[in-house]
Protein backbone atom coordinates (compact mmCIF):
# COMPACT_ATOMS: atom_id res chain seq x y z
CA UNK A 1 56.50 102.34 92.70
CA UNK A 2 58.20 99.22 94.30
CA UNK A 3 59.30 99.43 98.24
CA UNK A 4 63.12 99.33 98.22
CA UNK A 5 65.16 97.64 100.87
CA UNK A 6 68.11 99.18 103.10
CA UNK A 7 69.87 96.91 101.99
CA UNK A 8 68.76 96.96 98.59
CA UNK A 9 69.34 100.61 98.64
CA UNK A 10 72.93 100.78 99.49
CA UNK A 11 73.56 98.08 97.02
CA UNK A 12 71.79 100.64 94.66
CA UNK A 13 74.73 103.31 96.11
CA UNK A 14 77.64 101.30 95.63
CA UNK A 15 76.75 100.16 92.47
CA UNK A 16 76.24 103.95 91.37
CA UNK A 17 79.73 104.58 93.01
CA UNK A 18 81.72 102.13 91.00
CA UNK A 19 79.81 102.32 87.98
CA UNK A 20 80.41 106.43 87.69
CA UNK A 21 84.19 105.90 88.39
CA UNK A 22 84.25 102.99 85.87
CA UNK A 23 82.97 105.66 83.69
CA UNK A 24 85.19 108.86 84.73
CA UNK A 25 88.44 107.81 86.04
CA UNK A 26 89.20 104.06 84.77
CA UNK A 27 91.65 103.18 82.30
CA UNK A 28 89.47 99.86 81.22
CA UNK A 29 86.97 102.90 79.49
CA UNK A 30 89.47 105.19 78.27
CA UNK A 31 88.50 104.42 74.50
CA UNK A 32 85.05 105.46 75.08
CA UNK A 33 86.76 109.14 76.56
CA UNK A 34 88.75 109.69 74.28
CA UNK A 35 86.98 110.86 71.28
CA UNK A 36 85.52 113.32 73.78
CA UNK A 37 88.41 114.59 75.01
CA UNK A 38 91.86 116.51 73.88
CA UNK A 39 94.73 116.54 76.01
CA UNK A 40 96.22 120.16 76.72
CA UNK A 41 99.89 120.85 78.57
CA UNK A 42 99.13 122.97 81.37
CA UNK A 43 102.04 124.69 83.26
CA UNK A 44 102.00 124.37 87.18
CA UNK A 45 104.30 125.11 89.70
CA UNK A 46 105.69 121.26 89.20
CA UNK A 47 106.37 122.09 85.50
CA UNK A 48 104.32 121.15 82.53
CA UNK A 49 101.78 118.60 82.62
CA UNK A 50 99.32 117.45 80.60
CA UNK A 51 95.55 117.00 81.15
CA UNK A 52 92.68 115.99 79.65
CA UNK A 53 90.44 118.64 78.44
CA UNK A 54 86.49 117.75 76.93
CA UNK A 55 85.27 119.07 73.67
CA UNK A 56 81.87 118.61 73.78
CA UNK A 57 79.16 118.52 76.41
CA UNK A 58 79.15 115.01 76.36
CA UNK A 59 83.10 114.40 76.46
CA UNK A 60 82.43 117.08 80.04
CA UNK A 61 79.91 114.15 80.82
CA UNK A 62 82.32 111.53 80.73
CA UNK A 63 84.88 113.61 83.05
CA UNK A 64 82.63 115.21 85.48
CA UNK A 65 81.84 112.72 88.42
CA UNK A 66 78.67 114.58 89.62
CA UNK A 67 77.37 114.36 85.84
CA UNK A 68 78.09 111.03 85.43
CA UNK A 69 77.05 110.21 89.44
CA UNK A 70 73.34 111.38 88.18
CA UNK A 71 73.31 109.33 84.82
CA UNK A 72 74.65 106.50 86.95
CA UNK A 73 71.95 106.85 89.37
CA UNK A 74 69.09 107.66 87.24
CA UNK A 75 70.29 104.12 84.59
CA UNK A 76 70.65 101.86 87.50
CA UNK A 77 67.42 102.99 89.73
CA UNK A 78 65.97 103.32 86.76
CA UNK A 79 66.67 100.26 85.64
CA UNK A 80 65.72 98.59 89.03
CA UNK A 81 62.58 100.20 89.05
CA UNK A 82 61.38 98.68 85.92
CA UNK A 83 63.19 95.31 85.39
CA UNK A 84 64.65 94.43 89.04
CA UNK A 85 65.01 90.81 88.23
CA UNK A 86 67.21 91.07 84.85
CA UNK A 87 69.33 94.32 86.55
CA UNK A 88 69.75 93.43 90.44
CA UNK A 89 72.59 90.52 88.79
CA UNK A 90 74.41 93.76 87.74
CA UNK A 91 73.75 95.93 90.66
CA UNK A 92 74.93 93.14 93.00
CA UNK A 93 78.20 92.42 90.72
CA UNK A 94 78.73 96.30 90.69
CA UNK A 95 78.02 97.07 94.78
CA UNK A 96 80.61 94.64 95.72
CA UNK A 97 83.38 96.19 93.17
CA UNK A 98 82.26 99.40 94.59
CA UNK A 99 82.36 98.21 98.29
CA UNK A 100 86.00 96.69 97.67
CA UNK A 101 87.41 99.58 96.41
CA UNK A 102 85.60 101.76 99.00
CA UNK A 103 87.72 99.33 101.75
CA UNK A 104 90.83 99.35 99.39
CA UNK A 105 91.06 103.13 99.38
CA UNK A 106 91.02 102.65 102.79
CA UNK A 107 93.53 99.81 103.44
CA UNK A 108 95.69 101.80 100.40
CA UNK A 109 96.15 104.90 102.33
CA UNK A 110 96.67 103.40 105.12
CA UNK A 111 99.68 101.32 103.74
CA UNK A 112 101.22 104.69 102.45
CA UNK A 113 100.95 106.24 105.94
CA UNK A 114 102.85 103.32 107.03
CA UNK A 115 105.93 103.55 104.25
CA UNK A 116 105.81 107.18 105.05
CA UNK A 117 106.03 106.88 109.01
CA UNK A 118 108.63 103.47 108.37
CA UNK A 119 110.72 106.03 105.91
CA UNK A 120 110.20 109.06 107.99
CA UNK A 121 111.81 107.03 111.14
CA UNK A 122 115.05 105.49 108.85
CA UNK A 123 115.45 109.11 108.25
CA UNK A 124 115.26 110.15 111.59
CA UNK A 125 117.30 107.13 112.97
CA UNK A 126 119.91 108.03 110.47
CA UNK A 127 120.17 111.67 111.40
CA UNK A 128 120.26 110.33 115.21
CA UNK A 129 123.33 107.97 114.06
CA UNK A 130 125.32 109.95 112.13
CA UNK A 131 125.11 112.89 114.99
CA UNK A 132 126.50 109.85 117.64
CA UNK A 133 129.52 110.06 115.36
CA UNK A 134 130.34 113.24 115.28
């Protein structure tokens, strides 16, 4: 068994990251979901939605993230393991999509907060104003 890195190891972990939500949640990969899946309407207290529903044990695969997080895991240590040369070009390609959109989550909510708090204050400001008229 070969001695992994730290650093070689976290690139391992963020590769595994984006490559299961490649697999689960992006719309690039939809076509290879949707044969697997069905969508239902499902009443909530919104109103009806629709979701996406497997219909097979693979399909529940392909839209569980802990399923897919193993499979991930096992293909790309795996893979490391036994051909690091020809697989650490797309373990380093993958780790640094999944470190980006680690920090974009990040940066993303944080630019909501800020609409939120900016809209929040207009609000407040207006309330504020049209009390001064009155």
């Amino acid at each position: 068994m070969a001695d992994i890195s730290w650093m070689t190891y976290i690139m391992l972990i963020l590769a595994s990251y984006r490559l299961t939500h490649l697999i689960v949640f992006d719309k690039i990969t939809e076509f290879i979901r949707r044969p697997f899946v069905k969508k239902v309407k499902v009443e909530t207290a919104e109103g009806i939605t629709t979701k996406e529903v497997p219909t097979s044990m693979f399909g529940y695969l392909l839209k569980c993230y802990w399923c897919a997080g193993v499979w991930s895991a096992i293909l790309l240590g795996g893979g490391y393991l036994l051909f690091p040369k020809a697989i650490f070009v797309i373990i380093l390609i993958l780790s640094i999509a999944g470190g980006q959109s680690i920090i974009e989550t990040f940066v993303g909510v944080n630019i909501k907060k800020v609409d939120y708090y900016a809209e929040l204050q207009k609000k407040e400001t207006h309330k504020l104003k049209t009390k001064w008229k009155n």
